[in-house]
Protein backbone atom coordinates (compact mmCIF):
# COMPACT_ATOMS: atom_id res chain seq x y z
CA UNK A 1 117.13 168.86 132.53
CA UNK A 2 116.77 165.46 130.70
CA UNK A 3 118.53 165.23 127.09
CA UNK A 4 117.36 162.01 126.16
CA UNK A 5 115.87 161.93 122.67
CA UNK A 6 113.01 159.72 123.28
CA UNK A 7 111.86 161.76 125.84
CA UNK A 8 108.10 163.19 124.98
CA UNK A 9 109.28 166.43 126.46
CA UNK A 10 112.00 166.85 124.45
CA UNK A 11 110.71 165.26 121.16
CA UNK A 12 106.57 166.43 120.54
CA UNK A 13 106.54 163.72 117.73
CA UNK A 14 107.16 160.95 120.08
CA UNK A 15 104.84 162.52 122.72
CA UNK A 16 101.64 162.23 119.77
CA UNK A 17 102.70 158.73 118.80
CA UNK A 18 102.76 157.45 122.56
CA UNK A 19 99.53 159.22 123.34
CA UNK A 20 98.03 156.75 120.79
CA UNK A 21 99.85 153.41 122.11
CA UNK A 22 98.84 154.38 125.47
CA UNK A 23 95.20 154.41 124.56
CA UNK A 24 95.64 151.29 122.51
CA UNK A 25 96.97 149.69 126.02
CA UNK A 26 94.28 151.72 128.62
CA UNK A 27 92.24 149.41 130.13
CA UNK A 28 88.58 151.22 130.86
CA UNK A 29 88.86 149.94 135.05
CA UNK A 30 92.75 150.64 135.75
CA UNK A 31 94.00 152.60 133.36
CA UNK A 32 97.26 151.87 131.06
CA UNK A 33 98.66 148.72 131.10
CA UNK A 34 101.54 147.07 130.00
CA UNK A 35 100.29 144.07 127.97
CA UNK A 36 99.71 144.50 124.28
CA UNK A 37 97.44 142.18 124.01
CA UNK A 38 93.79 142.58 122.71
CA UNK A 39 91.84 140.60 124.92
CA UNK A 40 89.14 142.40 127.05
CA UNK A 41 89.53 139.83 129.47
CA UNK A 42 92.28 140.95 132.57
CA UNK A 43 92.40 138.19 135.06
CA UNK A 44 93.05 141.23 137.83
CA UNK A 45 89.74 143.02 137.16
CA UNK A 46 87.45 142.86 139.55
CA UNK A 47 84.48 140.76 138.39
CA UNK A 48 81.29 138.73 138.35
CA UNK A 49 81.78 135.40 139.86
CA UNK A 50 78.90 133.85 138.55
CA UNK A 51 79.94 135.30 134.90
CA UNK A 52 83.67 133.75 136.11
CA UNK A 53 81.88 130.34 136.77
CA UNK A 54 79.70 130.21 133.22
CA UNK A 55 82.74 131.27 131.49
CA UNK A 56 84.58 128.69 133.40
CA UNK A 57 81.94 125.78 132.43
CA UNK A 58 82.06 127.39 128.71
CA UNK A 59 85.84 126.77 128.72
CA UNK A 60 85.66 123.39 130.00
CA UNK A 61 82.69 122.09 127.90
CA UNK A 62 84.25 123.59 124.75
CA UNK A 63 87.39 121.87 125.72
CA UNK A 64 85.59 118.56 126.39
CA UNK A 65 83.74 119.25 123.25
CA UNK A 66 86.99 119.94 120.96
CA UNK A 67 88.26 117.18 122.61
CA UNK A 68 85.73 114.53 122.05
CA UNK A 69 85.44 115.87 118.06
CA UNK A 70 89.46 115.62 117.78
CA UNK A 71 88.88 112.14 119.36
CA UNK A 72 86.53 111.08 116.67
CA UNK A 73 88.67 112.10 114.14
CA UNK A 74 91.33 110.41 115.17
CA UNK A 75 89.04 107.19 115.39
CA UNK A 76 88.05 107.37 111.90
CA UNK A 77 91.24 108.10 110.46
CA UNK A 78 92.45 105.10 112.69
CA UNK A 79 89.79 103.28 110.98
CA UNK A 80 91.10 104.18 107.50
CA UNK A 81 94.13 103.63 108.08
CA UNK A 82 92.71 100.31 109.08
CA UNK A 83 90.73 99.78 105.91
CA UNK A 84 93.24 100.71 103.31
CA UNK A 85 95.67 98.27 105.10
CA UNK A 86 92.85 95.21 104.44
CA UNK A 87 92.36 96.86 101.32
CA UNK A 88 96.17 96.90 100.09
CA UNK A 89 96.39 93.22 101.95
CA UNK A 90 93.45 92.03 99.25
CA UNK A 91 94.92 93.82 96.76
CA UNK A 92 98.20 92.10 96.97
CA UNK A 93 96.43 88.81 97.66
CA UNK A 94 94.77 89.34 93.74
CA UNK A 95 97.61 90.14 92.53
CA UNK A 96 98.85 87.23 93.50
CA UNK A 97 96.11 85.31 92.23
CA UNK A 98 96.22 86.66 88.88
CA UNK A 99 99.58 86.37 88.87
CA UNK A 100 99.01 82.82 89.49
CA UNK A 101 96.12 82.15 87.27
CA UNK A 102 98.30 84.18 84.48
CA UNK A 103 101.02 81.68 84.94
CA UNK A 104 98.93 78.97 84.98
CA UNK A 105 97.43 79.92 81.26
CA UNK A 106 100.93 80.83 80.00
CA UNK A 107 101.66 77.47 81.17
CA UNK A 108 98.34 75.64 79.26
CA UNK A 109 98.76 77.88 76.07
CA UNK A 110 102.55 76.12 75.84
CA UNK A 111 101.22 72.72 76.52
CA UNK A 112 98.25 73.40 74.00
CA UNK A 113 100.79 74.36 71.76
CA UNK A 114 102.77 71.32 72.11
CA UNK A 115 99.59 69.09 71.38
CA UNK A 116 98.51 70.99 68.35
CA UNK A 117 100.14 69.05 65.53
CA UNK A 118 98.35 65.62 68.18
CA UNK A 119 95.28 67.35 68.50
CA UNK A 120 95.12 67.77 64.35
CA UNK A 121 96.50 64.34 63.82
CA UNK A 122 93.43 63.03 66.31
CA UNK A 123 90.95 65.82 64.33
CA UNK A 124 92.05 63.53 60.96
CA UNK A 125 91.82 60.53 62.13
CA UNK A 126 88.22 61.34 63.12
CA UNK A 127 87.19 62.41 60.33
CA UNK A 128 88.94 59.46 58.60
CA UNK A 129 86.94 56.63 61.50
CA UNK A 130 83.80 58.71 60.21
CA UNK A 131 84.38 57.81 56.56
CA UNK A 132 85.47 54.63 57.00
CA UNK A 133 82.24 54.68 59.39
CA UNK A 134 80.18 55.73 56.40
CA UNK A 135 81.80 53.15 54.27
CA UNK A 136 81.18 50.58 56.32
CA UNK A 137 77.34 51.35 56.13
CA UNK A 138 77.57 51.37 52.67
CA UNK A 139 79.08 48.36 52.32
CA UNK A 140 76.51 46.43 54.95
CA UNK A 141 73.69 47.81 52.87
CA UNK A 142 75.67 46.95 49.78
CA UNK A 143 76.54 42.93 51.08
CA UNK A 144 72.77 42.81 52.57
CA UNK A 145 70.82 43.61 48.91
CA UNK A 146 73.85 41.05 46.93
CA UNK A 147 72.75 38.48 49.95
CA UNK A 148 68.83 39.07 48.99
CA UNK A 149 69.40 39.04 45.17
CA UNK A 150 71.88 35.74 46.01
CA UNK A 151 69.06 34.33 47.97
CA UNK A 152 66.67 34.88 45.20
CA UNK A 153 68.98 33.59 42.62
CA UNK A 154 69.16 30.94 44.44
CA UNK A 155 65.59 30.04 45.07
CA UNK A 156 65.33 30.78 41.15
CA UNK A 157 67.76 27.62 40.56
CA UNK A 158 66.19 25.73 43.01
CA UNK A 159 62.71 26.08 41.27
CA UNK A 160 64.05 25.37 38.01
């Protein structure tokens, strides 16, 4: 007689519980098997072959079809990779612009600094040429009536 534990003979509980895996594992054509998969599919079962062939084509043109879609998505993330490269490449070259053209204002806002107290000394002296401007209109209107009243004073004595 066999003592072992696990035997279903020995042990009813274990006899119910593999009742239930072995139906779990039956397979409807050959009976229990040993693979605990659930696939329906058993490569040993007698079959269709023209089922085997369209399932064969399926698997091939899903395969080609996965392949071709994992293809394109590579491509376009190739192609983004691409563009943010040119786009951090034109980003750094504006930076590098501005960082020029900020330089370049530091640089004139020191040099207009520097001519301020010129550029105020030129502002006065204009404004001093366009007195001396007005003045000097003045003073040719002023000289061209004292010529006409010397002219007439001088006819005056001359008709005297």
């Amino acid at each position: 007689m066999n003592d072992n534990p696990e035997d279903p003979r020995m042990n009813p509980s274990l006899s119910d519980n593999q009742d239930d895996g072995n139906l779990r594992c039956e397979s409807p054509k050959r009976g229990t098997t040993l693979s605990t998969s659930t696939s329906s599919f058993e490569a040993l079962d007698p079959h269709d072959p023209n089922l085997s062939r369209l399932a064969n084509a399926m698997f091939q043109k899903t395969g080609e079809y996965l392949q071709e879609e994992l293809t394109a998505t590579h491509a376009d993330y190739r192609l983004l990779e691409r563009l943010n490269k040119e786009a951090i490449a034109k980003y750094a070259e504006l930076k590098t612009i501005s960082c020029n053209v900020s330089q370049s204002l530091d640089t004139l806002n020191q040099k207009y600094k520097k001519l301020q107290p010129v550029l105020e000394n030129i502002n006065q002296i204009d404004d001093s040429v366009a007195k001396l401007e007005q003045a000097a209109y003045k003073l040719a209107a002023y000289s061209k009536r004292l010529e006409a009243k010397f002219k007439d004073l001088e006819k005056e004595n001359k008709n005297k």
